[in-house]
C-alpha atoms as a PDB file:
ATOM      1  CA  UNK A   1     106.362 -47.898 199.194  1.00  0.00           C
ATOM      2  CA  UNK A   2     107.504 -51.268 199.654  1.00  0.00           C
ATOM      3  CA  UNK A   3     106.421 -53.549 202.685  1.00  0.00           C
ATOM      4  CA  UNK A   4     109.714 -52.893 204.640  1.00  0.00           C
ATOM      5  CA  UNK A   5     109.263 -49.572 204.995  1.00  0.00           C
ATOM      6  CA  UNK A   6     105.479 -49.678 205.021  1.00  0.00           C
ATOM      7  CA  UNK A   7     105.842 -51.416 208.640  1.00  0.00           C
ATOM      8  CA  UNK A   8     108.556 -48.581 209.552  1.00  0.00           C
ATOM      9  CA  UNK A   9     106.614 -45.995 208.844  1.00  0.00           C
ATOM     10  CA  UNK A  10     103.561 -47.499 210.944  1.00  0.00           C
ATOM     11  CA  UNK A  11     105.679 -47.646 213.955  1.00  0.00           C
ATOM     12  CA  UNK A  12     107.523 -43.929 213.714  1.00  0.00           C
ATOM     13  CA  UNK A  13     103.517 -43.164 213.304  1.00  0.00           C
ATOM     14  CA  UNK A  14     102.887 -45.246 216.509  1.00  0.00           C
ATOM     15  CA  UNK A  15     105.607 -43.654 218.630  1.00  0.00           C
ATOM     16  CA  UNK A  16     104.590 -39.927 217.132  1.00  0.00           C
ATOM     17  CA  UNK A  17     101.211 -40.621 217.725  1.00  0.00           C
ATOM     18  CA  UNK A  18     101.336 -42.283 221.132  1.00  0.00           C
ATOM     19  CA  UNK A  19     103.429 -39.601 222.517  1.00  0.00           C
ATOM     20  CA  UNK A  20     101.453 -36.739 220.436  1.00  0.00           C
ATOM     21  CA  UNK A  21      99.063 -36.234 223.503  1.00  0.00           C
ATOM     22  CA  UNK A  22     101.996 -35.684 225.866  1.00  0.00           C
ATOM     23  CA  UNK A  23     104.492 -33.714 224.288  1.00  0.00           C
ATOM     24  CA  UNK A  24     103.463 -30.961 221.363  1.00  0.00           C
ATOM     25  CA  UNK A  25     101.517 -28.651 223.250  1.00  0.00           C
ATOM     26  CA  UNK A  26      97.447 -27.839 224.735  1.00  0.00           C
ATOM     27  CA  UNK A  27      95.877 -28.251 221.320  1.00  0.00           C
ATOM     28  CA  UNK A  28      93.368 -31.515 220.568  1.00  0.00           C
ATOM     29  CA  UNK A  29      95.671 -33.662 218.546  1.00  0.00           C
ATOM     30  CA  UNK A  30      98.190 -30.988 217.713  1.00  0.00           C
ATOM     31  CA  UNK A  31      95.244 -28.873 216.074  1.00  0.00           C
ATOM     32  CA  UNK A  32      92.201 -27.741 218.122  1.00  0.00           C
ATOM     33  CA  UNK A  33      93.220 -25.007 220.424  1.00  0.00           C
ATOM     34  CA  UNK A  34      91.448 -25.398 223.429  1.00  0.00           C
ATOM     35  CA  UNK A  35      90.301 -23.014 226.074  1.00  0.00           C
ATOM     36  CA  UNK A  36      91.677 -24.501 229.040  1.00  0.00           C
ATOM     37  CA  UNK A  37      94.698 -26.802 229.564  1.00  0.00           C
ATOM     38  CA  UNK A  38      93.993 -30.450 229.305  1.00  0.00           C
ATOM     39  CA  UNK A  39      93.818 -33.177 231.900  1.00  0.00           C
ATOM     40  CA  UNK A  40      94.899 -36.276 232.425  1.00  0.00           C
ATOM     41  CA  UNK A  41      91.496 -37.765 231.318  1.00  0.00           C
ATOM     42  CA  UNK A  42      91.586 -35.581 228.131  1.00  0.00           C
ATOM     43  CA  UNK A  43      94.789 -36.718 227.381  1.00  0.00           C
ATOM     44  CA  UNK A  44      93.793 -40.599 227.864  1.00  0.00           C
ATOM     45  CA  UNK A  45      90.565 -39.777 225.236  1.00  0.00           C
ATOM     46  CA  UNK A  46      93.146 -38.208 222.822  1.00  0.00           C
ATOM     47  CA  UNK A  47      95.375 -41.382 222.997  1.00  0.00           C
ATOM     48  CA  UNK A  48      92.814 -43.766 222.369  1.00  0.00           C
ATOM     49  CA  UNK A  49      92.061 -41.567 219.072  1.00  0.00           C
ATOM     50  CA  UNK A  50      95.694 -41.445 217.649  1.00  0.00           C
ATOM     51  CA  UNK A  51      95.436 -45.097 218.189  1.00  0.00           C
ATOM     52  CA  UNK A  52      92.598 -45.587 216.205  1.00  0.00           C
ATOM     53  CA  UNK A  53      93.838 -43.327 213.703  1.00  0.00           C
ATOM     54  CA  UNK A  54      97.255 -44.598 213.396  1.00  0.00           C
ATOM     55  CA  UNK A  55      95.150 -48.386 212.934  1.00  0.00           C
ATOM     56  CA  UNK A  56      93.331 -47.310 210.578  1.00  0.00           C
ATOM     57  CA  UNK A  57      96.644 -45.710 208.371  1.00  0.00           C
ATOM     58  CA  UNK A  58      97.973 -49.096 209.351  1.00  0.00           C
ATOM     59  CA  UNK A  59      94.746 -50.886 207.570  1.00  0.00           C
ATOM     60  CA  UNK A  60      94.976 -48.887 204.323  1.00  0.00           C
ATOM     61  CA  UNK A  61      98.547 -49.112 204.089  1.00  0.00           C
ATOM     62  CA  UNK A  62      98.235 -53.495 204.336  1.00  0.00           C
ATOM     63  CA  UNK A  63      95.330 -52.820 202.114  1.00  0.00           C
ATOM     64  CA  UNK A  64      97.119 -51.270 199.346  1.00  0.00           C
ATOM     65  CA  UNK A  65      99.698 -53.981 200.043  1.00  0.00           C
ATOM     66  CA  UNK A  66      97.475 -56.913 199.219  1.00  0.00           C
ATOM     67  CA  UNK A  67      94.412 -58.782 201.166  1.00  0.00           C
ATOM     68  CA  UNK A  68      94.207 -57.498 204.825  1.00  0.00           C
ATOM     69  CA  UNK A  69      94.518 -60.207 207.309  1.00  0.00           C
ATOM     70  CA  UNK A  70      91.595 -61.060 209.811  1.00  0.00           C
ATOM     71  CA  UNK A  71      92.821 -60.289 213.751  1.00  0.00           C
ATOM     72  CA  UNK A  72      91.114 -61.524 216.856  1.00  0.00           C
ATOM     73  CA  UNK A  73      90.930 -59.564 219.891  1.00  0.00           C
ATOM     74  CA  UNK A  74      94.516 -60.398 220.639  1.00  0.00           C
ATOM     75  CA  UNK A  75      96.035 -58.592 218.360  1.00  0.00           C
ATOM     76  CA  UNK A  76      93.927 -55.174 219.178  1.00  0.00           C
ATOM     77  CA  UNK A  77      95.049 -56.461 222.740  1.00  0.00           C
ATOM     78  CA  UNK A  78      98.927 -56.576 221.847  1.00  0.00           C
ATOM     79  CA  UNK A  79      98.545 -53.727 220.408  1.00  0.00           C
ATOM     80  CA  UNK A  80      96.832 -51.611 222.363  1.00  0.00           C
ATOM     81  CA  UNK A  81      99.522 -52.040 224.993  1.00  0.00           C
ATOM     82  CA  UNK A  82     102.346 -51.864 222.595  1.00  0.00           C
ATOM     83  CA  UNK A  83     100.672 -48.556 221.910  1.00  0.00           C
ATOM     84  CA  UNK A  84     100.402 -47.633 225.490  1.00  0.00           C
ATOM     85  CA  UNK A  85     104.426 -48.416 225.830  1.00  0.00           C
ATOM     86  CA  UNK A  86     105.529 -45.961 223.162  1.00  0.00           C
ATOM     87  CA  UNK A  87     103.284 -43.272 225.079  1.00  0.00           C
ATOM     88  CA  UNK A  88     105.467 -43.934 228.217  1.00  0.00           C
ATOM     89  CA  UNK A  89     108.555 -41.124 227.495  1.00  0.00           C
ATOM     90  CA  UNK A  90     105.683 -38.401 226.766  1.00  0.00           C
ATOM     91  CA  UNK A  91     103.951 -39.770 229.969  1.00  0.00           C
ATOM     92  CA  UNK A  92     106.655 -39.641 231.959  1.00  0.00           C
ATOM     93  CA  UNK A  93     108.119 -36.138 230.414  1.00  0.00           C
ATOM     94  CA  UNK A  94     104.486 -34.784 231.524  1.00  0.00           C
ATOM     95  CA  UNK A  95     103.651 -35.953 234.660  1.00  0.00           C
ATOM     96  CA  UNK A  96     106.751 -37.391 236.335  1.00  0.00           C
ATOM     97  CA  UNK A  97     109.948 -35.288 235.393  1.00  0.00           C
ATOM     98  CA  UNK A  98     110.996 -33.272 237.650  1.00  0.00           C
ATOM     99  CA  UNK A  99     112.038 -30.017 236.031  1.00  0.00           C
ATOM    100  CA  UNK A 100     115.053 -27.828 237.652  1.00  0.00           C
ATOM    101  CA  UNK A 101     113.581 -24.711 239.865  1.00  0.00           C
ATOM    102  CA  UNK A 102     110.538 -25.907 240.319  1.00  0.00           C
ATOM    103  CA  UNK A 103     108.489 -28.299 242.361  1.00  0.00           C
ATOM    104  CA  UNK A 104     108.461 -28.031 246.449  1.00  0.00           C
ATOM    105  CA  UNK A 105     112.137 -29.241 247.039  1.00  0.00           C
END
C-alpha cells in the first residue's frame, strides 16, 4: 500500500469509526449484542475505543511504512478532536434529528 493511500485509508477508518457508535445499531462496536439499548455515556466509552483502535491501525500502518515519528500531547490533542468532529453526523443523526411522525410536535 503506498503512503498516499495509507493516510486515506486511516481517515475513511476515522470517519467509520468515529461515527460507528452512532449509526450501525445497539451492539458494542458493531459486535457485542447487548441486553439493553445503550446510552449516551456508553456510547462516549465506545468512541474513545474506536479511537484508540483506529490509532493504533494508524501506528502499524506508519510502522510498516518506515520509523514511527515521536508525538507530544498535541498531536493526541489534535487528534482527539479531529476525531470527535467526524463523530458529529452520527451524533447529530442520533440525538438531534428530528425524524417525521414522531417527537411531541
Amino acid at each position: 500500500m503506498t503512503q498516499t493511500a495509507s493516510v486515506w485509508f486511516v481517515v475513511l477508518a476515522a470517519l467509520v469509526g468515529a461515527n460507528l457508535p452512532f449509526f450501525i445499531n445497539q451492539r458494542l462496536l458493531a459486535v457485542v449484542p447487548l441486553k439493553t439499548p445503550k446510552s449516551l455515556p456508553m456510547r462516549l466509552l465506545e468512541l474513545v475505543l474506536c479511537y484508540f483502535l483506529v490509532g493504533g491501525m494508524a501506528l502499524l500502518l506508519e510502522q510498516r511504512a518506515g520509523q514511527i515519528v515521536p508525538q507530544g500531547w498535541e498531536f493526541y490533542a489534535i487528534t482527539a478532536a479531529l476525531f470527535l468532529t467526524l463523530a458529529f453526523p452520527g451524533f447529530v443523526y442520533r440525538y438531534l434529528y428530528k425524524r417525521h411522525g414522531q417527537g411531541h410536535g
